[in-house]
Structures are given as C-alpha cells and as structure tokens.
PDB file of N, CA and C in Angstrom:
ATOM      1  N   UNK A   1     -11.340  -6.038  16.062  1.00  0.00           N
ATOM      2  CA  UNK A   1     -10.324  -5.060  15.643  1.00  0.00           C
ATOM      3  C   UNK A   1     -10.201  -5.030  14.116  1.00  0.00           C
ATOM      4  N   UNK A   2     -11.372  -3.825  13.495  1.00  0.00           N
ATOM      5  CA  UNK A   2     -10.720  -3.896  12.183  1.00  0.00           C
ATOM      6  C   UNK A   2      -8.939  -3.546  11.906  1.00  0.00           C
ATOM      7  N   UNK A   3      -8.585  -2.597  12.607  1.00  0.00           N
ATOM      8  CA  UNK A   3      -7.346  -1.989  12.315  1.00  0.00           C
ATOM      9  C   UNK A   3      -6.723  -2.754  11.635  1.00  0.00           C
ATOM     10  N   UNK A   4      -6.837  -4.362  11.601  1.00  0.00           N
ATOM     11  CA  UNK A   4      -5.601  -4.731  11.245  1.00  0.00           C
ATOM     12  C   UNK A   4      -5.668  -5.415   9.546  1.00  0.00           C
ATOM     13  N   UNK A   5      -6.819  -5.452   9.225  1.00  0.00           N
ATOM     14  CA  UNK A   5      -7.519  -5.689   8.712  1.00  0.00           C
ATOM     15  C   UNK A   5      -7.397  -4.631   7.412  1.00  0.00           C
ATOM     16  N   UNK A   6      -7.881  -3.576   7.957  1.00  0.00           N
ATOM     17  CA  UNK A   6      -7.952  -2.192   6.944  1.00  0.00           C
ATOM     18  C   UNK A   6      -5.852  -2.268   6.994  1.00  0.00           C
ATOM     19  N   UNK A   7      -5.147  -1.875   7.781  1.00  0.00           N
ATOM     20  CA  UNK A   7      -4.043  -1.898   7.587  1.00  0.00           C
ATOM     21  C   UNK A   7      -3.278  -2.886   5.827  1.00  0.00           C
ATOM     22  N   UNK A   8      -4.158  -4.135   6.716  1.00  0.00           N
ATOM     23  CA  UNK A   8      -3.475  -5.068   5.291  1.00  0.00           C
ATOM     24  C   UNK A   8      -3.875  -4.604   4.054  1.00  0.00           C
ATOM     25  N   UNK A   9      -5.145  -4.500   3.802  1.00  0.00           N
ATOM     26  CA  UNK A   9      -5.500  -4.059   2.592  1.00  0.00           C
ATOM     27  C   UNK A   9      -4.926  -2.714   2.292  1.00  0.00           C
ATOM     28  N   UNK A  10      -4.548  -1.506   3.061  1.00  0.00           N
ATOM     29  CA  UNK A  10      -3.788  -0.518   2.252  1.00  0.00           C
ATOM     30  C   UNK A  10      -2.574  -1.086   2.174  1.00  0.00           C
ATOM     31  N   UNK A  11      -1.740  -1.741   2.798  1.00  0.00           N
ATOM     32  CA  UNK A  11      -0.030  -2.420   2.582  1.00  0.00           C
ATOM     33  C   UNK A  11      -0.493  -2.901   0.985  1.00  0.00           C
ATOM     34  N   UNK A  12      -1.411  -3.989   0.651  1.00  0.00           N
ATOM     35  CA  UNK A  12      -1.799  -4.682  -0.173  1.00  0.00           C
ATOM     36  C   UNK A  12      -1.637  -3.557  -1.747  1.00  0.00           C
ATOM     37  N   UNK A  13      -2.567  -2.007  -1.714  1.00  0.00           N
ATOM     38  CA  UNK A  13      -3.074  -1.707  -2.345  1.00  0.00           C
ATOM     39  C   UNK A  13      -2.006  -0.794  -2.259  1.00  0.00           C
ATOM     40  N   UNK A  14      -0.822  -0.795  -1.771  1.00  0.00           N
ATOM     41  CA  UNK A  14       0.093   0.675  -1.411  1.00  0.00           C
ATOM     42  C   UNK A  14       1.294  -0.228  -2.624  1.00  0.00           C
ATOM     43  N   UNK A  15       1.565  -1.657  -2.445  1.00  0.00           N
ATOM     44  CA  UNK A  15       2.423  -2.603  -2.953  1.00  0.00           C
ATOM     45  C   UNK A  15       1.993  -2.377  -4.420  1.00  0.00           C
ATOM     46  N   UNK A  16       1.114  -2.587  -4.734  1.00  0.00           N
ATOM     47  CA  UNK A  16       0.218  -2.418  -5.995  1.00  0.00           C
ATOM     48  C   UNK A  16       0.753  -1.273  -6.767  1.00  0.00           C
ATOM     49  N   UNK A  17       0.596  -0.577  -6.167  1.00  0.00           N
ATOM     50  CA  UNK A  17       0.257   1.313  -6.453  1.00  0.00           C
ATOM     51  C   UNK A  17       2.153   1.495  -6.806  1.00  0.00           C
ATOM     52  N   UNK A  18       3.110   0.924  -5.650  1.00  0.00           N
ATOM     53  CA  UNK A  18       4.375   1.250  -6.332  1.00  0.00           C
ATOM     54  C   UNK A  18       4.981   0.557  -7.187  1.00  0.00           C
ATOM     55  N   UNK A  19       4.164  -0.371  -7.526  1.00  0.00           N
ATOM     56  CA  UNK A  19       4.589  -1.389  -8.500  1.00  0.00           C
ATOM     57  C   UNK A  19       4.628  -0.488 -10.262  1.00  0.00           C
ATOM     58  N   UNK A  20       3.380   0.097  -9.950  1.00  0.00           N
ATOM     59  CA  UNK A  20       3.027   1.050 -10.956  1.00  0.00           C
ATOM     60  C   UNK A  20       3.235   2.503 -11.641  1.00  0.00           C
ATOM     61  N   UNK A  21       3.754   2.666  -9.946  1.00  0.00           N
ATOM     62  CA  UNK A  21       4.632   4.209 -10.327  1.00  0.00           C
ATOM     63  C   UNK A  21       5.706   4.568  -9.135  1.00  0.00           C
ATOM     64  N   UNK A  22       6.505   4.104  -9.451  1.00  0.00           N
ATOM     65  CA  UNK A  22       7.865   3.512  -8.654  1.00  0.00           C
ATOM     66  C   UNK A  22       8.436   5.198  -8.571  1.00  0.00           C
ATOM     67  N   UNK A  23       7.883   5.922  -8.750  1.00  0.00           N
ATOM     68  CA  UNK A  23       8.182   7.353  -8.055  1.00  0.00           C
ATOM     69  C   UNK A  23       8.157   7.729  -6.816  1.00  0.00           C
ATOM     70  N   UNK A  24       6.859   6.771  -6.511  1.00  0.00           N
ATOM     71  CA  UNK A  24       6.248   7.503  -5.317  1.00  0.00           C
ATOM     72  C   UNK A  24       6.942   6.527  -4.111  1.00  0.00           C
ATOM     73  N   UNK A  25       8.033   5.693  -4.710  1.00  0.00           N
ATOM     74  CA  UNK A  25       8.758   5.197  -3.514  1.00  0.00           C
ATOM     75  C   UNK A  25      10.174   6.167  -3.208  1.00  0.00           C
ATOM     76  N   UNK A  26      10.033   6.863  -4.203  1.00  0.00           N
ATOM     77  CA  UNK A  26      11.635   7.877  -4.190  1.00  0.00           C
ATOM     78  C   UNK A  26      11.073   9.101  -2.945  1.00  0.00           C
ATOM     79  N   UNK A  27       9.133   9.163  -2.781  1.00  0.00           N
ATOM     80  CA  UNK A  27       8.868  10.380  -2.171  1.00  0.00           C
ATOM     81  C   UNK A  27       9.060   9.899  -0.640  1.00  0.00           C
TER      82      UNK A  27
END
C-alpha cells in the first residue's frame, strides 16, 4: 500500500509549503 506512504510525504510537503505562505491556510 503505497497510499500511505505518498499521503505522508504530501502532509510532510503541505506542512512545509504553509510554513512559507501562511495564506494558503486562510484558503
């Protein structure tokens, strides 16, 4: 089962990403 796998790494890379542009947690 990749699913869970690929899941973590976008959570991982999504954490990242609003760290950086804390906008896209207001969307």
């Amino acid at each position: 089962m990749q699913n869970v796998l690929v899941g973590e790494i976008l959570i991982n890379y999504l954490k990242r990403f609003l760290r950086i542009v804390p906008h896209v947690g207001m969307l």
